[in-house]
N, C-alpha and C. Protein backbone atom coordinates (compact mmCIF):
# COMPACT_ATOMS: atom_id res chain seq x y z
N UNK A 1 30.45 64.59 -60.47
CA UNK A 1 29.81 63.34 -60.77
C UNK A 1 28.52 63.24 -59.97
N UNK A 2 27.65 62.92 -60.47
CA UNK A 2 26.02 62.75 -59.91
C UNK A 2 25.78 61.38 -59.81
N UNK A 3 25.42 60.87 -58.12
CA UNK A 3 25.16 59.55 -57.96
C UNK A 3 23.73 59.18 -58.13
N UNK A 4 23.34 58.13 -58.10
CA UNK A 4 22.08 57.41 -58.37
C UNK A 4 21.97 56.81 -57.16
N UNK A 5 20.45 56.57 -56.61
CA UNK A 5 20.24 56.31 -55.53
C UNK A 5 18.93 54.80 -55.93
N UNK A 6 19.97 54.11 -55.78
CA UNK A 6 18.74 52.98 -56.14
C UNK A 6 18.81 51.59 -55.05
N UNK A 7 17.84 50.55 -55.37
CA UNK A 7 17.28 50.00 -54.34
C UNK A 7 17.84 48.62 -54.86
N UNK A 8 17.61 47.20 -53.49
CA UNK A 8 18.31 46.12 -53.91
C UNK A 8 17.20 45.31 -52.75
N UNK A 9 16.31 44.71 -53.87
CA UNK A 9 15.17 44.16 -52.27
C UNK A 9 15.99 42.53 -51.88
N UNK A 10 17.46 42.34 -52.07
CA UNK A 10 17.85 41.22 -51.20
C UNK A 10 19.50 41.39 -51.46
N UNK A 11 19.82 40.91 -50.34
CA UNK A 11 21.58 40.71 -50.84
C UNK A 11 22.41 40.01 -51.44
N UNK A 12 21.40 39.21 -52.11
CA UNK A 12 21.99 37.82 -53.07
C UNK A 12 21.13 38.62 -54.53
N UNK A 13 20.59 39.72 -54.45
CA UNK A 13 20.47 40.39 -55.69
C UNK A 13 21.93 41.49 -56.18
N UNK A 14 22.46 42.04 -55.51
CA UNK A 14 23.45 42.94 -55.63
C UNK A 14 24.48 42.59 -56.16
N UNK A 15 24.76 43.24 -57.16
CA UNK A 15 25.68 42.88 -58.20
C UNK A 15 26.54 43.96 -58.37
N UNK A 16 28.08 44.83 -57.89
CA UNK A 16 28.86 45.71 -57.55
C UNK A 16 29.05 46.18 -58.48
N UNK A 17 29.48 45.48 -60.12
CA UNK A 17 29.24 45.98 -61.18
C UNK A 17 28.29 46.57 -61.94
N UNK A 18 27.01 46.05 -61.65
CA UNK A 18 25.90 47.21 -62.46
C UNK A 18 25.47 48.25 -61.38
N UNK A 19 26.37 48.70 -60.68
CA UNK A 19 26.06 49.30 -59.87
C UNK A 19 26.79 50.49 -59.19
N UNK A 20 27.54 50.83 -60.37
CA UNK A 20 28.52 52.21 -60.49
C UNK A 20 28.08 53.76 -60.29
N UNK A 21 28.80 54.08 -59.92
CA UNK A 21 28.62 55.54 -59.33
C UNK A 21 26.76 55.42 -59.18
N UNK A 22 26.08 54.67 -57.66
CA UNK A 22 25.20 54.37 -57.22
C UNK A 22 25.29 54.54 -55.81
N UNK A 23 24.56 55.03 -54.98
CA UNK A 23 24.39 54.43 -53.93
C UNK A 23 23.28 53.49 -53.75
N UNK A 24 23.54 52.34 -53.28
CA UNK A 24 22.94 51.45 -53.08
C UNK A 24 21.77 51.22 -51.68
N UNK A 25 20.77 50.94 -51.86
CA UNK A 25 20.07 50.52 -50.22
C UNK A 25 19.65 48.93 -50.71
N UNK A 26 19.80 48.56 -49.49
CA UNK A 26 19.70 47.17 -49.80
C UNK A 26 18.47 46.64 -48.59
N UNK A 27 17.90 46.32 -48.99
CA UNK A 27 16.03 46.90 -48.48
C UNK A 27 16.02 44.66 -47.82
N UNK A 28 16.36 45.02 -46.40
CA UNK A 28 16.30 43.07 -45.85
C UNK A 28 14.88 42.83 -45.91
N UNK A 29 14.34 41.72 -47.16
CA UNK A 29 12.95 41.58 -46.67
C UNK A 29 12.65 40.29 -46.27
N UNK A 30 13.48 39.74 -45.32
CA UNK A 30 13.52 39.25 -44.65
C UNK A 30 14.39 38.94 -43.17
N UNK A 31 13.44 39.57 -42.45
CA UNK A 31 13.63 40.17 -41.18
C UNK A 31 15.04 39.39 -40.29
N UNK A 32 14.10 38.17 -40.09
CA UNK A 32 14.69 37.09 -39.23
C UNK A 32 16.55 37.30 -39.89
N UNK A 33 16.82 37.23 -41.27
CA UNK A 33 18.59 37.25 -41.50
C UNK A 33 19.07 38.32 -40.31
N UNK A 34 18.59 39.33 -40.48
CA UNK A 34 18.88 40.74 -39.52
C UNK A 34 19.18 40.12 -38.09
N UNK A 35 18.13 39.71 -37.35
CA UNK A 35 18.36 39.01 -36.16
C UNK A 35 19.52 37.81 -36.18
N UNK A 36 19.50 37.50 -37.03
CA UNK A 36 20.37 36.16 -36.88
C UNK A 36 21.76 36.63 -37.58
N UNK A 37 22.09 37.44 -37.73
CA UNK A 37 23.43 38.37 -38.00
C UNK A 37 23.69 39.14 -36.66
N UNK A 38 22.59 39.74 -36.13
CA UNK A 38 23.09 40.13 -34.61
C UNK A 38 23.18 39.59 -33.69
N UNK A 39 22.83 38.18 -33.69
CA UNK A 39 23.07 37.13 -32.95
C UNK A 39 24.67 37.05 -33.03
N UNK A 40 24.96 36.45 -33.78
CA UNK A 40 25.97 35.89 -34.22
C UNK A 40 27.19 36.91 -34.00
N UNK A 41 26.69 38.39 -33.88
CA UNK A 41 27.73 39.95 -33.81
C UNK A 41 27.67 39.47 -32.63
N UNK A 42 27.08 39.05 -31.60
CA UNK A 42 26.84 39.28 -30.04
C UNK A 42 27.11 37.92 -29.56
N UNK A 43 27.85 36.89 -30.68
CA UNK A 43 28.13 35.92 -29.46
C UNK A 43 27.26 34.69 -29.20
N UNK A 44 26.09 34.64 -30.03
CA UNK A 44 25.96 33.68 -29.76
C UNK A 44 26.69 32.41 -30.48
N UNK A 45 26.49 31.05 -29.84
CA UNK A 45 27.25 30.02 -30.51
C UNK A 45 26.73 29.25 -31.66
N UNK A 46 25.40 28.98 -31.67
CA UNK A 46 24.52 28.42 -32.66
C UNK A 46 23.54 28.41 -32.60
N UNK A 47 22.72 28.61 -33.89
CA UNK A 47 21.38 28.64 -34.14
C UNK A 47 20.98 27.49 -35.13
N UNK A 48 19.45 26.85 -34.10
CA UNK A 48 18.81 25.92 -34.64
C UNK A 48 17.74 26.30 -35.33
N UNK A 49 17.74 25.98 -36.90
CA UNK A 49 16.50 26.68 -37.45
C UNK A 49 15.57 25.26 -36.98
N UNK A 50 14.19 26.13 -36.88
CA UNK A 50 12.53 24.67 -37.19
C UNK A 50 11.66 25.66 -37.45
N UNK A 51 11.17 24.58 -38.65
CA UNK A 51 9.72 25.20 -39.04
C UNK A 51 8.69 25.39 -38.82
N UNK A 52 8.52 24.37 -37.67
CA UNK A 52 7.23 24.04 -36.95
C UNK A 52 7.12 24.65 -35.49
N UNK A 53 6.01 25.33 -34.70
CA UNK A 53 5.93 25.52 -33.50
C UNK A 53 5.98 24.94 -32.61
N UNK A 54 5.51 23.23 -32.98
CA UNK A 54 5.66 22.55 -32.18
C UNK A 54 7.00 21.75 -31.88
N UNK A 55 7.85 22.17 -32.52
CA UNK A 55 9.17 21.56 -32.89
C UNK A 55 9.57 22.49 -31.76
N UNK A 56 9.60 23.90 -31.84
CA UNK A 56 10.14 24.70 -31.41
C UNK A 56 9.75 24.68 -29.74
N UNK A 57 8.55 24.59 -29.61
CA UNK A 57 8.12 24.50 -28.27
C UNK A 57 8.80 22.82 -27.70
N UNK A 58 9.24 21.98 -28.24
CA UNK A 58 10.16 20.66 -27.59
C UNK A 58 11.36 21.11 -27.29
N UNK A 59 12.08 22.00 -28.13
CA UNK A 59 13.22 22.30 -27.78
C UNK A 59 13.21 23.35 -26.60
N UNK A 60 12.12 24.39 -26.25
CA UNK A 60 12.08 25.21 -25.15
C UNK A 60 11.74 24.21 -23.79
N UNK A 61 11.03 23.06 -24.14
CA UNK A 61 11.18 22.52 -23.13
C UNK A 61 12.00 21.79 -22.29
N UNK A 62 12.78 21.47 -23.34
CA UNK A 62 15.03 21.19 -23.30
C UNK A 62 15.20 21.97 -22.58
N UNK A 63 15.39 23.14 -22.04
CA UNK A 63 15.29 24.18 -21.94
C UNK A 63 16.54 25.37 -23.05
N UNK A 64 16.41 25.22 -23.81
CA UNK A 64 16.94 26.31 -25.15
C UNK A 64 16.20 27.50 -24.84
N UNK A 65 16.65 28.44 -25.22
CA UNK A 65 16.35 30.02 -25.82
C UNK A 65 15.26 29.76 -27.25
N UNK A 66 14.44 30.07 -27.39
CA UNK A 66 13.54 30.46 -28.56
C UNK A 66 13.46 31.58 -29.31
N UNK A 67 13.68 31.78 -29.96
CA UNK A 67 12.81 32.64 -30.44
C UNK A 67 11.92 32.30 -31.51
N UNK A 68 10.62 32.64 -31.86
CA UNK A 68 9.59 32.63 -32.68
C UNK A 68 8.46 33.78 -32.96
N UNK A 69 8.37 33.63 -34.10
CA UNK A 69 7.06 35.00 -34.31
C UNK A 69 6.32 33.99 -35.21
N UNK A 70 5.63 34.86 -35.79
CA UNK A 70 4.67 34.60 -36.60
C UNK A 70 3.74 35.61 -36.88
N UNK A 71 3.88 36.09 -38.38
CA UNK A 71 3.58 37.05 -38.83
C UNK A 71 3.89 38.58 -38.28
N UNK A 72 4.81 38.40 -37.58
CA UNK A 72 5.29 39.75 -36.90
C UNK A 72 4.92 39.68 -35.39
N UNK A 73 4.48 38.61 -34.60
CA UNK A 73 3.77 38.57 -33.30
C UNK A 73 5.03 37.39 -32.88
N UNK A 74 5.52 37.85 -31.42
CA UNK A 74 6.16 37.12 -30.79
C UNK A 74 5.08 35.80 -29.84
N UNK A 75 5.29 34.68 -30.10
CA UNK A 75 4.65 33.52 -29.63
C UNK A 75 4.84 33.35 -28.14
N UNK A 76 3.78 33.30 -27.57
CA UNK A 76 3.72 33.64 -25.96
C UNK A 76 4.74 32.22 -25.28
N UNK A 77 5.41 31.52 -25.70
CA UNK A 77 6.27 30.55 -24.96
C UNK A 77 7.86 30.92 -25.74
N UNK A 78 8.10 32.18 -26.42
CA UNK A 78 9.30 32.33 -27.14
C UNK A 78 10.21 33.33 -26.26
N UNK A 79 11.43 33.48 -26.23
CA UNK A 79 12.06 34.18 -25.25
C UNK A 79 12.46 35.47 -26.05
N UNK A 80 12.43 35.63 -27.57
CA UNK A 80 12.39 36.43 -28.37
C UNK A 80 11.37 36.58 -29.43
N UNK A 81 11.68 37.63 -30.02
CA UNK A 81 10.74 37.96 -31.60
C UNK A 81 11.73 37.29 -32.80
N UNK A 82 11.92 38.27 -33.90
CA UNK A 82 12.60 38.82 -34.95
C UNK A 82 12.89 39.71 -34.76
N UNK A 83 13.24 40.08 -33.61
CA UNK A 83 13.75 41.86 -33.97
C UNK A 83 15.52 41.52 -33.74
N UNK A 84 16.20 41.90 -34.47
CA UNK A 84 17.76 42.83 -34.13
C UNK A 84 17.80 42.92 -32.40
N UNK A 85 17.06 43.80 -32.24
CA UNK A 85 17.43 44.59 -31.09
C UNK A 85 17.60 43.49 -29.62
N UNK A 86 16.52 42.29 -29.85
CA UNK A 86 16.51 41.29 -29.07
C UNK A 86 17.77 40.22 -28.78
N UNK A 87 18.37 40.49 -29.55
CA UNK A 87 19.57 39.70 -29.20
C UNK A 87 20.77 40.52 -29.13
N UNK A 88 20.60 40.94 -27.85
CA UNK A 88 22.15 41.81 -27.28
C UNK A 88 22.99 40.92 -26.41
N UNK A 89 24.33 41.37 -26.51
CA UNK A 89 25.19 40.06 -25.83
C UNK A 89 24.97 39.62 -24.61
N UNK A 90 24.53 40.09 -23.88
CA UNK A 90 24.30 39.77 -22.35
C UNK A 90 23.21 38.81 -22.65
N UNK A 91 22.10 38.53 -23.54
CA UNK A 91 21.20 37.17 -23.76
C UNK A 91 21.98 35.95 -24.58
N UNK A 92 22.56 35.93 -25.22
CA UNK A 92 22.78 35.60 -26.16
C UNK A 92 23.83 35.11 -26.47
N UNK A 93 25.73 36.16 -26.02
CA UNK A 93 26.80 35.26 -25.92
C UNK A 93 26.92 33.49 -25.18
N UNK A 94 27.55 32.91 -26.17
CA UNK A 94 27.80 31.55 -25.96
C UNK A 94 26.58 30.37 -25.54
N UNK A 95 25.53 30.97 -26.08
CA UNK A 95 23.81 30.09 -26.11
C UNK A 95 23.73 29.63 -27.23
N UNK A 96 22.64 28.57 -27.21
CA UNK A 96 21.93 28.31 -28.54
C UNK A 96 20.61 28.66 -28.87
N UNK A 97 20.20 29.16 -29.92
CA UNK A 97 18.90 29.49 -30.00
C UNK A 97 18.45 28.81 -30.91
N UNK A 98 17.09 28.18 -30.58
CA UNK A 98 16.26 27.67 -31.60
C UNK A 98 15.17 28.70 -32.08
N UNK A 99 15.45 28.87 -33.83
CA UNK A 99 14.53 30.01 -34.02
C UNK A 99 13.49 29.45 -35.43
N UNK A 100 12.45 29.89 -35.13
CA UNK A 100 11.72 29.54 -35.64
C UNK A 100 10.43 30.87 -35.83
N UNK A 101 10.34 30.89 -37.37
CA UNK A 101 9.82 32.03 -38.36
C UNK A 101 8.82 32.29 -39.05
N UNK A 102 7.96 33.41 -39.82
CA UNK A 102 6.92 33.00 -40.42
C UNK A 102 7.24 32.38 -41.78
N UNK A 103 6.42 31.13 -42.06
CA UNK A 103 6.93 30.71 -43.23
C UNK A 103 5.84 31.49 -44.53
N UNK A 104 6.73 31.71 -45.12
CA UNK A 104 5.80 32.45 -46.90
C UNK A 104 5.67 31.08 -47.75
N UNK A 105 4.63 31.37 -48.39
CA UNK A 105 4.13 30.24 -49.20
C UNK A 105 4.01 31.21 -50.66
């Protein structure tokens, strides 16, 4: 049997049935889910989404965990990016993070 190697640019596109003897890649194009799934692997307790920077910078002054980018650039008052890799359990178990993202228009 010869598999097919095809692509899935979100995970609310993937459909198990049209998708037989396939291997699947499922291509995250949107970053921030990634981070906020390894959050959540590592413990943390909750995440506050905001849209705004300045929203986000009130809650760092609460003193919360941030994270924020924008356009792929970590915001010089954020304690994280979007990356995965930034939220390993030793930051992150039993915190809250307020995260805040680039918005697409």
């Amino acid at each position: 049997m010869k598999l097919k190697l095809e692509t899935c640019f979100s995970p609310a596109l993937y459909e198990a049935d049209c998708h037989t003897n396939s291997i699947v890649v499922i291509i995250d194009v949107l970053r921030a889910s990634s981070a906020i799934c390894t959050a959540f692997a590592n413990g943390v307790d909750s995440i506050i989404p905001v849209a705004e920077i300045d929203e986000a910078k009130l809650y760092k002054s609460k003193g919360y965990l941030v994270a924020a980018e924008r356009d792929g650039y970590v915001l010089d008052f954020a304690d994280f990016g979007n990356s995965p890799f930034n939220f390993t359990r030793e930051k992150v178990e039993g915190r809250t993070i307020v995260y805040s993202t680039t918005k697409y228009r």
